[in-house]
PDB file of N, CA and C in Angstrom:
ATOM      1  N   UNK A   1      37.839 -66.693   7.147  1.00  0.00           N
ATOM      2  CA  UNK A   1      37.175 -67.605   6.229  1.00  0.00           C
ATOM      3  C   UNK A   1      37.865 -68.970   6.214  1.00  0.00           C
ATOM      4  N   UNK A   2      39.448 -69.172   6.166  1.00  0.00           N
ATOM      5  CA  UNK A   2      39.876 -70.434   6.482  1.00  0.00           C
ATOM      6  C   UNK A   2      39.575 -71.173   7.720  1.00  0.00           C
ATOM      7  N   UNK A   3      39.251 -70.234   8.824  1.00  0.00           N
ATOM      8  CA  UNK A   3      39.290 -71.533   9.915  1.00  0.00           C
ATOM      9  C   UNK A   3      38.208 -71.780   9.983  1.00  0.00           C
ATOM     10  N   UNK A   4      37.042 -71.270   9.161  1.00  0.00           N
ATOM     11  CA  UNK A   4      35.520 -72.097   9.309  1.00  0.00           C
ATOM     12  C   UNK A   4      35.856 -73.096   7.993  1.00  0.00           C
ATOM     13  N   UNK A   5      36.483 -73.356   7.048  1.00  0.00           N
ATOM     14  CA  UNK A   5      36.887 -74.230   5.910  1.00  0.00           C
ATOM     15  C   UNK A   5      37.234 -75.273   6.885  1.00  0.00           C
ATOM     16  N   UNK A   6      38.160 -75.075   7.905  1.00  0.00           N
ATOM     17  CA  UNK A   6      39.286 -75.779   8.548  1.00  0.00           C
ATOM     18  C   UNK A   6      37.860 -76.717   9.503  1.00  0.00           C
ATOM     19  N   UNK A   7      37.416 -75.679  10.396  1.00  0.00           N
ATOM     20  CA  UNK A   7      36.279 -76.381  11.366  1.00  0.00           C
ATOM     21  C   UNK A   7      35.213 -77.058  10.402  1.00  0.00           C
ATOM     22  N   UNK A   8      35.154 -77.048   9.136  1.00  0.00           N
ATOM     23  CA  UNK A   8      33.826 -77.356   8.721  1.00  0.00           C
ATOM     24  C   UNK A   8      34.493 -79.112   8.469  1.00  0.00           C
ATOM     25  N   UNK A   9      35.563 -78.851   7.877  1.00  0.00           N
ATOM     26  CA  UNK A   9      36.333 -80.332   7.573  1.00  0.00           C
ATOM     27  C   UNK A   9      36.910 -80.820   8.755  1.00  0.00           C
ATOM     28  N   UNK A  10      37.415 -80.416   9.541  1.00  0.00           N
ATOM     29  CA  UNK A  10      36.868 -81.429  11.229  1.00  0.00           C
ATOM     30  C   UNK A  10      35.808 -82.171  11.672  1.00  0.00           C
ATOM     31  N   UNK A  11      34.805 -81.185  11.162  1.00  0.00           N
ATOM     32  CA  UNK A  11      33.540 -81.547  11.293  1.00  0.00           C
ATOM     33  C   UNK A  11      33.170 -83.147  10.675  1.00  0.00           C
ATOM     34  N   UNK A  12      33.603 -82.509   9.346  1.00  0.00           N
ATOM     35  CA  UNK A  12      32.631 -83.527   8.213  1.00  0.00           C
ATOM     36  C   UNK A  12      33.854 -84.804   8.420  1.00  0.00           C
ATOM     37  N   UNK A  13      35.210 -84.654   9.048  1.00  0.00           N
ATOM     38  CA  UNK A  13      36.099 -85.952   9.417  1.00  0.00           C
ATOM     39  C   UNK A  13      35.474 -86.419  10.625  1.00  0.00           C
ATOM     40  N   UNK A  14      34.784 -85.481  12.077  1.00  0.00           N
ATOM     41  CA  UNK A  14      34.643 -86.504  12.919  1.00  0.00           C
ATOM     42  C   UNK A  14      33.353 -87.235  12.797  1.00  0.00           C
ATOM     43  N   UNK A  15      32.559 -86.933  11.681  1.00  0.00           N
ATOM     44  CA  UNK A  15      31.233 -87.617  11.522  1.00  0.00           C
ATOM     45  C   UNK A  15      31.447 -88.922  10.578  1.00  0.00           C
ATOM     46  N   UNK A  16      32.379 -88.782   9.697  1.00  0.00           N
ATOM     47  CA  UNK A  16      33.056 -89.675   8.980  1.00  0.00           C
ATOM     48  C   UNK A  16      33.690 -90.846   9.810  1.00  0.00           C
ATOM     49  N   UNK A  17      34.335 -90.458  11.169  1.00  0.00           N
ATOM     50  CA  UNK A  17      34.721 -91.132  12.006  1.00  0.00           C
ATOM     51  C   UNK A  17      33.396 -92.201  12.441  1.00  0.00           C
ATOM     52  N   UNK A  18      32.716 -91.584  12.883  1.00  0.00           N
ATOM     53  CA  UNK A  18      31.762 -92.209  13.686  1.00  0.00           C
ATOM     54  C   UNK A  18      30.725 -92.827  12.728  1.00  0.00           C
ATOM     55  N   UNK A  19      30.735 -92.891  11.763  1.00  0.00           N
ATOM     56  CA  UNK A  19      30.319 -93.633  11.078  1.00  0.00           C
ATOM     57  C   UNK A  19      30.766 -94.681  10.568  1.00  0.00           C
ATOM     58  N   UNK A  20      32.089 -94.646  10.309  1.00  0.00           N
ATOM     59  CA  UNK A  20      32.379 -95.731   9.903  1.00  0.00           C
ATOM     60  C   UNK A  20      32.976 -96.680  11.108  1.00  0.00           C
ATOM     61  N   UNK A  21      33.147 -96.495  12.214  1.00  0.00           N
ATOM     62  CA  UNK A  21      32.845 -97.334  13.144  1.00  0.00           C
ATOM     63  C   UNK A  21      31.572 -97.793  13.779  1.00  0.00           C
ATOM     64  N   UNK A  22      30.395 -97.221  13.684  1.00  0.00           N
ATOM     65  CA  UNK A  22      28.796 -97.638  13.216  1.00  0.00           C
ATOM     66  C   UNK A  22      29.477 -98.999  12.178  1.00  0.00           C
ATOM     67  N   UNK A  23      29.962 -98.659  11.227  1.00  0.00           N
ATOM     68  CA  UNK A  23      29.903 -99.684  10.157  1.00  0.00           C
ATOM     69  C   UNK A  23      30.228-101.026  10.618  1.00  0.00           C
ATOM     70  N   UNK A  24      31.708-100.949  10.804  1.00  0.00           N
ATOM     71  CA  UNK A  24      32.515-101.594  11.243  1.00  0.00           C
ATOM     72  C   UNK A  24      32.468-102.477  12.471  1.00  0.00           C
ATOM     73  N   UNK A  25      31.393-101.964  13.725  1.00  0.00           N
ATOM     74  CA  UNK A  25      30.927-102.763  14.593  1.00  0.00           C
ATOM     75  C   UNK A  25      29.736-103.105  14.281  1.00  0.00           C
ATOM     76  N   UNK A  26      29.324-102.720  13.335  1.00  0.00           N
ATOM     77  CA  UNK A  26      27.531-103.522  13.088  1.00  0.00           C
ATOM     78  C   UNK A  26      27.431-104.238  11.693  1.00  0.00           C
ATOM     79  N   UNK A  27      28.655-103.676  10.884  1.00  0.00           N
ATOM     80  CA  UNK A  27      29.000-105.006   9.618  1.00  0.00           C
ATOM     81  C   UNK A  27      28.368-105.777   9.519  1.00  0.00           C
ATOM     82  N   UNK A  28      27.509-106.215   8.795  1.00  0.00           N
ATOM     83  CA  UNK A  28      26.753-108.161   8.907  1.00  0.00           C
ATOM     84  C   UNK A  28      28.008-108.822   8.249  1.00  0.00           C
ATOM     85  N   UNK A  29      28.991-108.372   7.444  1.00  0.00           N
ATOM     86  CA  UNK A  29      29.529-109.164   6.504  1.00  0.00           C
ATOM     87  C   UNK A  29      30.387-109.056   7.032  1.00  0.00           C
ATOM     88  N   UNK A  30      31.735-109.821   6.660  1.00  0.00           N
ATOM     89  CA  UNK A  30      33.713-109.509   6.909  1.00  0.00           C
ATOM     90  C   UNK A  30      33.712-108.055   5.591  1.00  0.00           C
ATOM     91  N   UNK A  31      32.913-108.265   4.650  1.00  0.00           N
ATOM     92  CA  UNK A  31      33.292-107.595   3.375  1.00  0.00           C
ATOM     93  C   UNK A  31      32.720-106.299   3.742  1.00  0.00           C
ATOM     94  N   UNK A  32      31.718-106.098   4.631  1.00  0.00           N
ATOM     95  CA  UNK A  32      31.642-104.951   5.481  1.00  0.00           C
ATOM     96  C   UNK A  32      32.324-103.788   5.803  1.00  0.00           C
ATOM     97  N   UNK A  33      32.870-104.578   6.725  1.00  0.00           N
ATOM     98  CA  UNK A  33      33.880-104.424   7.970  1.00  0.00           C
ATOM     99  C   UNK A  33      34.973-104.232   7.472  1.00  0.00           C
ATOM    100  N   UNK A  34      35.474-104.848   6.484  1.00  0.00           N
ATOM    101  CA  UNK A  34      37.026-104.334   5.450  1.00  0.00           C
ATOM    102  C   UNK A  34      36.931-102.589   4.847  1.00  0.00           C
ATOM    103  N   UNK A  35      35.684-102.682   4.228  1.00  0.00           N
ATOM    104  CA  UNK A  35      35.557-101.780   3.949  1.00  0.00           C
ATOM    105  C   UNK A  35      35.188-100.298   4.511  1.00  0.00           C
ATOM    106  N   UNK A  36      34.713-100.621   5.617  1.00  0.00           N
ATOM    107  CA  UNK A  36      34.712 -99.331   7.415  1.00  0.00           C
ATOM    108  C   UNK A  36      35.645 -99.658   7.172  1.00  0.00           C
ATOM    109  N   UNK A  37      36.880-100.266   7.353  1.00  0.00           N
ATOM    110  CA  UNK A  37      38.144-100.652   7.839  1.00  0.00           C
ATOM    111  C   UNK A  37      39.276 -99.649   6.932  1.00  0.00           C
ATOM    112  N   UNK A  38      38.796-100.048   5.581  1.00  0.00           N
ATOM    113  CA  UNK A  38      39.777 -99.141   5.105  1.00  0.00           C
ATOM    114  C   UNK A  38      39.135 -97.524   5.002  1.00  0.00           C
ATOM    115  N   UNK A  39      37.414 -97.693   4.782  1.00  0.00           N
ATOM    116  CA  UNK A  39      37.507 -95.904   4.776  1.00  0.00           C
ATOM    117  C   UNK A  39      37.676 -95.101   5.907  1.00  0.00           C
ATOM    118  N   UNK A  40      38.353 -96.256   7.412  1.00  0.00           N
ATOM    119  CA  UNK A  40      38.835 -95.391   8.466  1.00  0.00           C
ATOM    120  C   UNK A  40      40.410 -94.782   8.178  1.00  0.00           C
ATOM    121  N   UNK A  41      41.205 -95.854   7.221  1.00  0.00           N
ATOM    122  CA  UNK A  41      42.414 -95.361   7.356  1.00  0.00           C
ATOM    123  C   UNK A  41      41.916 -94.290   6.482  1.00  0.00           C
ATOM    124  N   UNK A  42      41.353 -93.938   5.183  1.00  0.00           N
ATOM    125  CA  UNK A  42      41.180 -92.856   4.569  1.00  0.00           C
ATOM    126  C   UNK A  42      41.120 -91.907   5.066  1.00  0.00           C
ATOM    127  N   UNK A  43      40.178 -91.918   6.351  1.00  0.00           N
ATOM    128  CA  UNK A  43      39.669 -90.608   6.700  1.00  0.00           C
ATOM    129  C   UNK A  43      40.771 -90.307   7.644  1.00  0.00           C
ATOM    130  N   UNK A  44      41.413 -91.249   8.507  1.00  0.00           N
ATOM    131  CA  UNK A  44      42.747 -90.857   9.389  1.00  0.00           C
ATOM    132  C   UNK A  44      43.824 -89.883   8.211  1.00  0.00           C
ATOM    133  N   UNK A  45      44.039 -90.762   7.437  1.00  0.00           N
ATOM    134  CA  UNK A  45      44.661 -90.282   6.524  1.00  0.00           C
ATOM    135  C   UNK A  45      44.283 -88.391   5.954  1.00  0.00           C
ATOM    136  N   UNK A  46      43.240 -88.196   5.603  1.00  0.00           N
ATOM    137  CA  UNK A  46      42.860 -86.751   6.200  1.00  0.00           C
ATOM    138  C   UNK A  46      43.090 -86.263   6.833  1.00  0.00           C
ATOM    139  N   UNK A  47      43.127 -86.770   7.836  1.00  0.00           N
ATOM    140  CA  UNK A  47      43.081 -85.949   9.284  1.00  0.00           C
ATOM    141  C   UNK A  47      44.536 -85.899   9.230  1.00  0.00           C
ATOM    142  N   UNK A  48      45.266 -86.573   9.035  1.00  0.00           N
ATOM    143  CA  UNK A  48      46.824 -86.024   9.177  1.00  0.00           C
ATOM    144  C   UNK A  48      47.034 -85.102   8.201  1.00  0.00           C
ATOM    145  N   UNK A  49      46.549 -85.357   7.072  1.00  0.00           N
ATOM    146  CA  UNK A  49      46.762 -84.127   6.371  1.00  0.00           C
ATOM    147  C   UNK A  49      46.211 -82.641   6.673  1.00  0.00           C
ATOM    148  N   UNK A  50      44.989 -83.040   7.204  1.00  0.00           N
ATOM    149  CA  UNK A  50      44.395 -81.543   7.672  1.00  0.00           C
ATOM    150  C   UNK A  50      45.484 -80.998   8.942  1.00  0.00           C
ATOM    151  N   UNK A  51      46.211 -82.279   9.939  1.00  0.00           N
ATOM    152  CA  UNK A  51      46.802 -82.043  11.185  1.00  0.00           C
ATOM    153  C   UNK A  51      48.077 -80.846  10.802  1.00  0.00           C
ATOM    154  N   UNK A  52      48.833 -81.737   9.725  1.00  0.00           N
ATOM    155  CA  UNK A  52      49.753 -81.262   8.586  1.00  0.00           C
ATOM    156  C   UNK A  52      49.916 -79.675   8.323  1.00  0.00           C
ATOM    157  N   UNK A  53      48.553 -79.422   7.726  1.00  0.00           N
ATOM    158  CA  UNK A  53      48.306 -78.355   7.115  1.00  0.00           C
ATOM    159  C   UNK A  53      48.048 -76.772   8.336  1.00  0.00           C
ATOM    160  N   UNK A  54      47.147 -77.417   9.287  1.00  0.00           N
ATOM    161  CA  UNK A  54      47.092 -76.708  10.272  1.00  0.00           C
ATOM    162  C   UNK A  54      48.416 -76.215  11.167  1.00  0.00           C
ATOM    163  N   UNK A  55      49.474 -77.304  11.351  1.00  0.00           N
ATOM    164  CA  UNK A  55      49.894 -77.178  12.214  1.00  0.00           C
ATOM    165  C   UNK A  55      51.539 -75.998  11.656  1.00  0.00           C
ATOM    166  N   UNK A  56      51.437 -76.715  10.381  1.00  0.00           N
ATOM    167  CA  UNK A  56      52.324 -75.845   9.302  1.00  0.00           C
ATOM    168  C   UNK A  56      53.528 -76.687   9.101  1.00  0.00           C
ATOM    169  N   UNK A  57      53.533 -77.774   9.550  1.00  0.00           N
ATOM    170  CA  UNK A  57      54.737 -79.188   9.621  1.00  0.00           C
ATOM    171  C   UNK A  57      54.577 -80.119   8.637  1.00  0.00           C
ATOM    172  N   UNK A  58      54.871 -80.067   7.223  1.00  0.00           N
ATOM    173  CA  UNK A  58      54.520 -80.530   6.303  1.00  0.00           C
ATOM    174  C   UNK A  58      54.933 -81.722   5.782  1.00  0.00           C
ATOM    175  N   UNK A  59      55.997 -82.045   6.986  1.00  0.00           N
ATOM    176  CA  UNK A  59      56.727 -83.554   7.292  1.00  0.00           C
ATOM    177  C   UNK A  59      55.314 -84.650   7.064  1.00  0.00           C
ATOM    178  N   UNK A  60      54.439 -84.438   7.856  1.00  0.00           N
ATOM    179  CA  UNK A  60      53.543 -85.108   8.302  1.00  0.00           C
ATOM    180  C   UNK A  60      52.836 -85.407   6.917  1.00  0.00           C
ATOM    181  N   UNK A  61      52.762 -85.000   5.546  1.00  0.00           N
ATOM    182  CA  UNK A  61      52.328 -85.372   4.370  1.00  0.00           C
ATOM    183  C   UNK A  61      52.910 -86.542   4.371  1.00  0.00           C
ATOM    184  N   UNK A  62      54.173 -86.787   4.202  1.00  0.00           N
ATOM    185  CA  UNK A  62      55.117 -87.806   3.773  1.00  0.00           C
ATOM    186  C   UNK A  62      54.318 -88.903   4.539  1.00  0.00           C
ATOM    187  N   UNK A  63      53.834 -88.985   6.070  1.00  0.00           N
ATOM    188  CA  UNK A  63      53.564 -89.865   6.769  1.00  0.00           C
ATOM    189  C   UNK A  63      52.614 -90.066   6.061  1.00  0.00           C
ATOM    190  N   UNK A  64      51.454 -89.523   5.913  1.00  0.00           N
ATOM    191  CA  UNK A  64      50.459 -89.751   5.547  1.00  0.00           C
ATOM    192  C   UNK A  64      50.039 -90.334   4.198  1.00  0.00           C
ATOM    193  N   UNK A  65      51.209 -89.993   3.157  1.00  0.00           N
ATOM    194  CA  UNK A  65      51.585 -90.807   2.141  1.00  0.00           C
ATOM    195  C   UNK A  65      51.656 -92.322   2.428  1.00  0.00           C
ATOM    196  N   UNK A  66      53.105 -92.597   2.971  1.00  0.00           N
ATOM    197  CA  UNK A  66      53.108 -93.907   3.431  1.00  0.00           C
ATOM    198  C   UNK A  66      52.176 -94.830   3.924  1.00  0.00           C
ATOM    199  N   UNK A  67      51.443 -93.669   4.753  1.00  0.00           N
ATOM    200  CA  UNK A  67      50.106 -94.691   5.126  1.00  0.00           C
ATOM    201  C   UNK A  67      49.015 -95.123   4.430  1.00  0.00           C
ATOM    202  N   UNK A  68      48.700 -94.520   3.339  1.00  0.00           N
ATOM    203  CA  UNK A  68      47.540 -94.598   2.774  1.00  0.00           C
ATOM    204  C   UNK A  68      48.421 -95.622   1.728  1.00  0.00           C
ATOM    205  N   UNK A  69      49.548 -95.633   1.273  1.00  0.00           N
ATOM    206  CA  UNK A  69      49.988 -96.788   0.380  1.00  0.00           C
ATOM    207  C   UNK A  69      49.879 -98.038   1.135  1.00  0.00           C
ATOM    208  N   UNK A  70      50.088 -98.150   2.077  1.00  0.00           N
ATOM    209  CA  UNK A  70      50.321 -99.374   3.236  1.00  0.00           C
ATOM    210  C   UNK A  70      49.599-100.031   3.644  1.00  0.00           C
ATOM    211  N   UNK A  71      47.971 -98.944   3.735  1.00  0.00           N
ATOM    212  CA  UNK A  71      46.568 -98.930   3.661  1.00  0.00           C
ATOM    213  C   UNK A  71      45.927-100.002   2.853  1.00  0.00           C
ATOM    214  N   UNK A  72      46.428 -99.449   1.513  1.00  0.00           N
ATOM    215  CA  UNK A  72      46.159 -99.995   0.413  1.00  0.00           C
ATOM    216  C   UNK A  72      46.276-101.205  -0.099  1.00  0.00           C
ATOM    217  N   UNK A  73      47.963-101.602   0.082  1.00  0.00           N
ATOM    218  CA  UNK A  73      48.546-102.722   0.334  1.00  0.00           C
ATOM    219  C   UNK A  73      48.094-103.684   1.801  1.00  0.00           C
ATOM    220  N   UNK A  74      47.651-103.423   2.438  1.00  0.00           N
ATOM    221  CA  UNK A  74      46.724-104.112   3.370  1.00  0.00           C
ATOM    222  C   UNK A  74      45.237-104.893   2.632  1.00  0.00           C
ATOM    223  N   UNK A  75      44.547-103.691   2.358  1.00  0.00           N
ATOM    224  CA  UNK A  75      43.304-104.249   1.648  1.00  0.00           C
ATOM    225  C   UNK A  75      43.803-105.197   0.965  1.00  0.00           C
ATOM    226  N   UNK A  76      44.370-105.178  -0.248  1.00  0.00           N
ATOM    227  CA  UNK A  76      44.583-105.756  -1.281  1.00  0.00           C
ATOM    228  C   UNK A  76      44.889-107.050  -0.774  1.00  0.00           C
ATOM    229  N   UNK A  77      45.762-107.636   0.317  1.00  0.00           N
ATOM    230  CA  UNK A  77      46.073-108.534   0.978  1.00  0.00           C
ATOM    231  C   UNK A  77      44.967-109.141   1.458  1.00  0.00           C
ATOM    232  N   UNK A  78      44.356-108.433   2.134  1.00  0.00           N
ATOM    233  CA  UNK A  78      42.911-109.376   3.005  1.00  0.00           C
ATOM    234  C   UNK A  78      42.074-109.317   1.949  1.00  0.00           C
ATOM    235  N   UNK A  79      41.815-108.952   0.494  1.00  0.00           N
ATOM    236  CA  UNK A  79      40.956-109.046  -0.350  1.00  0.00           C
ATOM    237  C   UNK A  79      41.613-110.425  -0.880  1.00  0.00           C
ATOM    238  N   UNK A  80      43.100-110.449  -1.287  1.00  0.00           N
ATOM    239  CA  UNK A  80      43.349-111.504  -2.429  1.00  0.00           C
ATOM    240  C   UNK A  80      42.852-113.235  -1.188  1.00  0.00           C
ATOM    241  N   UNK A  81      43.171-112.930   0.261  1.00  0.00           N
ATOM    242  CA  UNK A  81      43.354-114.103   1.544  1.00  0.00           C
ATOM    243  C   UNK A  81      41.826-114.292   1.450  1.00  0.00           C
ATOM    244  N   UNK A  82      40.542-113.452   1.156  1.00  0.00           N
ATOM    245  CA  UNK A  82      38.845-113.759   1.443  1.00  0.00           C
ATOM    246  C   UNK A  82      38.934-114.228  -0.060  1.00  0.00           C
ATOM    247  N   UNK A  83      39.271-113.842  -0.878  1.00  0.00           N
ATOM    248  CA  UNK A  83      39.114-114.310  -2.383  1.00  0.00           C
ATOM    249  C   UNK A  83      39.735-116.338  -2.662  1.00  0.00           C
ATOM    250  N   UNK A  84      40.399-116.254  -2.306  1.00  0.00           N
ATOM    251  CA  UNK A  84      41.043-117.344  -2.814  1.00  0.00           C
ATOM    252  C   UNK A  84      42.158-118.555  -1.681  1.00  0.00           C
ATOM    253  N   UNK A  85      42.836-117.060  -0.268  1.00  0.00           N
ATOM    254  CA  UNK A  85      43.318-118.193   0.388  1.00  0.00           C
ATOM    255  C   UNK A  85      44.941-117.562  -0.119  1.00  0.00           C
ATOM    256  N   UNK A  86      45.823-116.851   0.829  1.00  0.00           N
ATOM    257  CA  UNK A  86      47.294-116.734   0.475  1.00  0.00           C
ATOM    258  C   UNK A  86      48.373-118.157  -0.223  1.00  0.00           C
TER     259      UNK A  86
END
């Protein structure tokens, strides 16, 4: 029963993938494209955690922590630089 949980959320990450690069190359806007942009790190960000979880190396949370803060702190940067100008 877990590894169809496991395959079903592969699944629903590599469609997530491919969509939001659909997004991201067909964007009309920058405000678009930020936003594919960051719900790719999200979904990467999954995927290490699912990688994580599968693989039984739980190091790989920590990474995946860092990244999604860093993520975050990215947006916030190219939001405040389209808003107003660093």
């Amino acid at each position: 029963m877990a590894d169809r949980i496991l395959l079903v959320a592969a699944v629903l990450i590599f469609f997530s993938v491919v969509f939001g690069v659909v997004r991201l190359a067909r964007g009309p806007t920058v405000i678009d494209r930020i936003a594919a942009l960051d719900m790719l790190t999200i979904v990467s960000t999954s995927l290490i955690v699912l990688y994580a979880h599968v693989s039984g190396r739980f190091v790989y949370l920590d990474v995946a922590l860092i990244y999604g803060g860093l993520s975050f702190l990215g947006v916030l940067a190219v939001a405040r630089y389209l808003e107003r100008g660093l």
